[in-house]
N, C-alpha and C. Protein backbone atom coordinates (compact mmCIF):
# COMPACT_ATOMS: atom_id res chain seq x y z
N UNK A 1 19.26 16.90 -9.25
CA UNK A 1 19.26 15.57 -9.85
C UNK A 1 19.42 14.54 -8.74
N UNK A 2 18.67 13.20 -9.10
CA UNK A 2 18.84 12.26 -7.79
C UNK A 2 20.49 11.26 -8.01
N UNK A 3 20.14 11.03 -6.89
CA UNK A 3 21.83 10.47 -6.95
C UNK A 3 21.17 8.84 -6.90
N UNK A 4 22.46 8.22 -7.64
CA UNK A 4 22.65 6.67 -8.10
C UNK A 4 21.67 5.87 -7.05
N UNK A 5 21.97 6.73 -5.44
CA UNK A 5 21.25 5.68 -4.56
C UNK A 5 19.64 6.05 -4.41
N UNK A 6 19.12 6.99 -4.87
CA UNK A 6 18.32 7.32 -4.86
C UNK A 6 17.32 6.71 -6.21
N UNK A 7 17.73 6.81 -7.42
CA UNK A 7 17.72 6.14 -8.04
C UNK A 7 17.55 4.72 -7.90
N UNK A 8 18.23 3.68 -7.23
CA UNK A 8 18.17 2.61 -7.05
C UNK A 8 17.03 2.07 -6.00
N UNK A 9 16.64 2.97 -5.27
CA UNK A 9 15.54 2.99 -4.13
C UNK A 9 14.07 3.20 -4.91
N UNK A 10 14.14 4.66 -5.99
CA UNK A 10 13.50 4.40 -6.51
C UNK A 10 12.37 2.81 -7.75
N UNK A 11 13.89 2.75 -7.84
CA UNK A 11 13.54 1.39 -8.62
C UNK A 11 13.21 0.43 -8.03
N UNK A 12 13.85 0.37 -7.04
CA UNK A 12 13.18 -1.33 -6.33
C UNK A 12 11.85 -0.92 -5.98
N UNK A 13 11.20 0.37 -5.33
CA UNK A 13 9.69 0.72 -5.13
C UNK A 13 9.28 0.71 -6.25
N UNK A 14 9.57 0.82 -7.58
CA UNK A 14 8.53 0.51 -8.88
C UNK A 14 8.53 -0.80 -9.08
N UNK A 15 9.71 -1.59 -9.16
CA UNK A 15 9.46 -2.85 -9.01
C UNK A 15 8.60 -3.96 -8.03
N UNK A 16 8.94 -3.28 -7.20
CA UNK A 16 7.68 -3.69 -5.72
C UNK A 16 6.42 -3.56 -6.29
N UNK A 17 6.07 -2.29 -6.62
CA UNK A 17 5.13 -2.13 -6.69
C UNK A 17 4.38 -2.72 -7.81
N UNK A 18 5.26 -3.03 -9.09
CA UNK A 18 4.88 -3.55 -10.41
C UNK A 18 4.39 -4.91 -9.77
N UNK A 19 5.17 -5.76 -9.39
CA UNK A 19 5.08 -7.46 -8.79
C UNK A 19 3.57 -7.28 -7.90
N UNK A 20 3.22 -6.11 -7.23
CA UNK A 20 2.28 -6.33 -5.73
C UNK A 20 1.39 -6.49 -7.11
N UNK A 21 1.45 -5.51 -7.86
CA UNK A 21 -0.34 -4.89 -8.71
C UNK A 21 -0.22 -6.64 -9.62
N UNK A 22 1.14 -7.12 -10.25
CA UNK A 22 0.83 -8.09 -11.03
C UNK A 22 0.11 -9.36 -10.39
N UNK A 23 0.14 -9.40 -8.77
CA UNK A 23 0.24 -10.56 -7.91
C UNK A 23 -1.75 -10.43 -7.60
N UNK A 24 -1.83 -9.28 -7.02
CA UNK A 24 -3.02 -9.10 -6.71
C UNK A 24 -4.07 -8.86 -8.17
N UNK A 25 -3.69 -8.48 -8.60
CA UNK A 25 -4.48 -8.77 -10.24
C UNK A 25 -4.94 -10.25 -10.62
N UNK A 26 -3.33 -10.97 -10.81
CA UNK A 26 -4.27 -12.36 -11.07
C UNK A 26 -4.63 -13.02 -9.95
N UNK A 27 -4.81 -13.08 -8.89
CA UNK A 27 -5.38 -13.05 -7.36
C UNK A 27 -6.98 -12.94 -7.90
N UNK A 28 -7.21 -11.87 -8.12
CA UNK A 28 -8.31 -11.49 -8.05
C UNK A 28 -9.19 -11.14 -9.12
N UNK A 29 -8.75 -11.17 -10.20
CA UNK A 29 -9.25 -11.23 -11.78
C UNK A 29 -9.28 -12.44 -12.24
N UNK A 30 -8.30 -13.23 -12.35
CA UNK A 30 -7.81 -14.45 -13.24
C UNK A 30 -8.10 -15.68 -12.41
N UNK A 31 -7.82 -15.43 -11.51
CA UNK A 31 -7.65 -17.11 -10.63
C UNK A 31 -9.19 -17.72 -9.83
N UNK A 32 -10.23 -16.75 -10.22
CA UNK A 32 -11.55 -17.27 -9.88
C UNK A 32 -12.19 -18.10 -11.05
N UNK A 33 -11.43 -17.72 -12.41
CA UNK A 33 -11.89 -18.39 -13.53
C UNK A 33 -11.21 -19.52 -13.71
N UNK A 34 -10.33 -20.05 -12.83
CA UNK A 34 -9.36 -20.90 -12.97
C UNK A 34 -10.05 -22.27 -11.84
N UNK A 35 -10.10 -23.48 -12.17
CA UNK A 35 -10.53 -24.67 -11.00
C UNK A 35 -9.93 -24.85 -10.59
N UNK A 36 -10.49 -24.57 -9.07
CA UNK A 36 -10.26 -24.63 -7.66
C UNK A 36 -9.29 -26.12 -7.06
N UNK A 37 -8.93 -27.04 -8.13
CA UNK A 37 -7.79 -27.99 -7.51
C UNK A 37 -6.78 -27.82 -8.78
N UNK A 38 -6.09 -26.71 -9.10
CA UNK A 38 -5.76 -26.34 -9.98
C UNK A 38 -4.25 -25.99 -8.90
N UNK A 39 -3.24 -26.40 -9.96
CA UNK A 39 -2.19 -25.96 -8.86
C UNK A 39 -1.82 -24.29 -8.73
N UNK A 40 -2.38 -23.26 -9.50
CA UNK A 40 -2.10 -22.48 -9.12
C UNK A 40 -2.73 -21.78 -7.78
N UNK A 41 -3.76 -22.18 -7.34
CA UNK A 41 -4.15 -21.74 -6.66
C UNK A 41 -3.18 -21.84 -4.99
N UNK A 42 -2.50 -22.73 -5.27
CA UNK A 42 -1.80 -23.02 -3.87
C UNK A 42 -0.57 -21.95 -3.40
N UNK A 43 -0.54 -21.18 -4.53
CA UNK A 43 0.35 -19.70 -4.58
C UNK A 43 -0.63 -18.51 -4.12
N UNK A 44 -1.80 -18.39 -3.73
CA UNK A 44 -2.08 -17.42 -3.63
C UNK A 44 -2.91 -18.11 -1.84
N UNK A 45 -3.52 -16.94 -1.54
CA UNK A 45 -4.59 -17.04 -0.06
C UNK A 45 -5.91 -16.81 -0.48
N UNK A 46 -7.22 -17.28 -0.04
CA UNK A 46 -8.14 -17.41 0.45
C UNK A 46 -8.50 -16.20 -0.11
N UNK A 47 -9.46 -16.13 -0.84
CA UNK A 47 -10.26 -14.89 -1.84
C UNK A 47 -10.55 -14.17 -0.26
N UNK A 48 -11.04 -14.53 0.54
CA UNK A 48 -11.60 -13.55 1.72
C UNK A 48 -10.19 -12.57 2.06
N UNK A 49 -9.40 -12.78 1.77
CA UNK A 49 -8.27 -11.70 2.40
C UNK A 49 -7.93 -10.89 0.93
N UNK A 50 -8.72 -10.94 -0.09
CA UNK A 50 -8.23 -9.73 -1.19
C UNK A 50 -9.07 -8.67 -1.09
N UNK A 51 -10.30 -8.75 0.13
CA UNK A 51 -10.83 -7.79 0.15
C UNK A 51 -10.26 -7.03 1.66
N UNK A 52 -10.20 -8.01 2.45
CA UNK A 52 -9.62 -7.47 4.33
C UNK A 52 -8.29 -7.11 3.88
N UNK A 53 -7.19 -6.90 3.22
CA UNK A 53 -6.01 -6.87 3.20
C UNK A 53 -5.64 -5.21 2.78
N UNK A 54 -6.69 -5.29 1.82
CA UNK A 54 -6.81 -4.09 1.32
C UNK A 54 -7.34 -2.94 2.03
N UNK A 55 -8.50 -3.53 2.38
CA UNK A 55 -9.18 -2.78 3.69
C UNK A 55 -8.25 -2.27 4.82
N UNK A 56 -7.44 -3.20 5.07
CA UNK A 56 -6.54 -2.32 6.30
C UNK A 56 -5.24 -1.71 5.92
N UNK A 57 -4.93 -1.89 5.20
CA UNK A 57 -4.36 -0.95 4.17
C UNK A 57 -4.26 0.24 4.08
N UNK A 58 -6.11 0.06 3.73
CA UNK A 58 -6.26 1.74 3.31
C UNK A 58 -6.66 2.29 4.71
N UNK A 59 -7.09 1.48 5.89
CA UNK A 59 -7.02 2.36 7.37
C UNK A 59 -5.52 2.71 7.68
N UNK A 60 -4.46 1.73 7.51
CA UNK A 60 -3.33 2.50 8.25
C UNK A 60 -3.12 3.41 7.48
N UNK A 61 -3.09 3.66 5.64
CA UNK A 61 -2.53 4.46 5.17
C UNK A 61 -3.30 6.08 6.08
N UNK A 62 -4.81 6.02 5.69
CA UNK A 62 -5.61 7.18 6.49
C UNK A 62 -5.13 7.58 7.83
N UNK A 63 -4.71 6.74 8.41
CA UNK A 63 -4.43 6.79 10.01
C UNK A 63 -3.43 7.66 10.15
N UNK A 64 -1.99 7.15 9.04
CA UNK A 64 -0.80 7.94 8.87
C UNK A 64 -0.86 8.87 8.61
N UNK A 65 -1.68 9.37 7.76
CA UNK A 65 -1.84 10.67 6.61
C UNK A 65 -2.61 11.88 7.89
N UNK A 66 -3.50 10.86 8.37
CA UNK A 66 -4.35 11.96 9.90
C UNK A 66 -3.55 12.46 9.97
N UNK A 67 -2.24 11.02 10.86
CA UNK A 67 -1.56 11.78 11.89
C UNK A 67 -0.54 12.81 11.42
N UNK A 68 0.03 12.74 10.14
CA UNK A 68 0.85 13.20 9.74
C UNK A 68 0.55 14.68 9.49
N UNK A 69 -0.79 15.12 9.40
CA UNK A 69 -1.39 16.48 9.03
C UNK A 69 -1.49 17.15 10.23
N UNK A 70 -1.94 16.24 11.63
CA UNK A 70 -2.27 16.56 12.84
C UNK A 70 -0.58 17.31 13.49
N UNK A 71 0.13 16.21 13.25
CA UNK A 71 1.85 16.45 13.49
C UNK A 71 2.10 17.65 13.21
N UNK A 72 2.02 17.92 11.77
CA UNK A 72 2.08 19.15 11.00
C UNK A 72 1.35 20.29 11.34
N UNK A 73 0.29 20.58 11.78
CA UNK A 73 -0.73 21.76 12.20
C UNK A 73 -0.32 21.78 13.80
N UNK A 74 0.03 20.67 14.43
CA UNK A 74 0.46 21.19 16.10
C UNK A 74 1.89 22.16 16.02
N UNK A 75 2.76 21.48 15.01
CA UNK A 75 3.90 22.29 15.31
C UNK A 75 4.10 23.53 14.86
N UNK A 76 2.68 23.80 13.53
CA UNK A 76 3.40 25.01 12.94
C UNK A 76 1.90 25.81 13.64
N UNK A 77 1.64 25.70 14.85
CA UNK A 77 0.77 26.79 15.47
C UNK A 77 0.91 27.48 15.96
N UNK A 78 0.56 29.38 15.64
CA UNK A 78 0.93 29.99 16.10
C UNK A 78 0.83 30.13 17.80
N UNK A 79 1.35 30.84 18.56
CA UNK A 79 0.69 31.10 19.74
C UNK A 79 0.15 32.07 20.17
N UNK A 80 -0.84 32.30 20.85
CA UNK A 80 -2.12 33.92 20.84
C UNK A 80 -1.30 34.91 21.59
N UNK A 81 -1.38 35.89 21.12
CA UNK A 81 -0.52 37.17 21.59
C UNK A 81 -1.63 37.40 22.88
N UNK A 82 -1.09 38.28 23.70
CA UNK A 82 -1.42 38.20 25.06
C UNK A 82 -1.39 40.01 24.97
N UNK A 83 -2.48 40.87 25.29
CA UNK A 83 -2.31 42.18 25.14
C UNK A 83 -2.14 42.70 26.68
């Protein structure tokens, strides 16, 4: 079973994560249907970064995940027996 603090870590990452998806949703669904001297718009950035933001994103996540498999297969390699 997870403990209280674990628990609480958990939660703030669902909450994070609830706020990112609610933020970038109306970002990018809602606020193009909305006119452009409209005050909401002054809460969000420049439609060109809902596509680059994401984009590098998903390179560091790939990058990590490489390295993290690469990490993993160097250390658990055997070494060649020598006859």
């Amino acid at each position: 079973m997870a403990t209280g603090a674990d628990q609480a870590v958990g939660m703030g990452l669902v909450g994070f994560s609830l706020l990112l998806f609610t933020y970038y949703t109306i970002w990018v669904i809602i606020l193009p249907f909305v006119d452009s001297d409209h005050v909401a718009h002054q809460y969000f950035l420049q439609r060109e970064y809902s596509v680059i933001l994401p984009g590098i994103a998903a390179l560091i996540l790939l990058l990590s995940v490489g390295t993290f498999i690469g990490v993993v297969t160097w250390k658990n390699r055997k070494p060649k027996k020598v006859d």
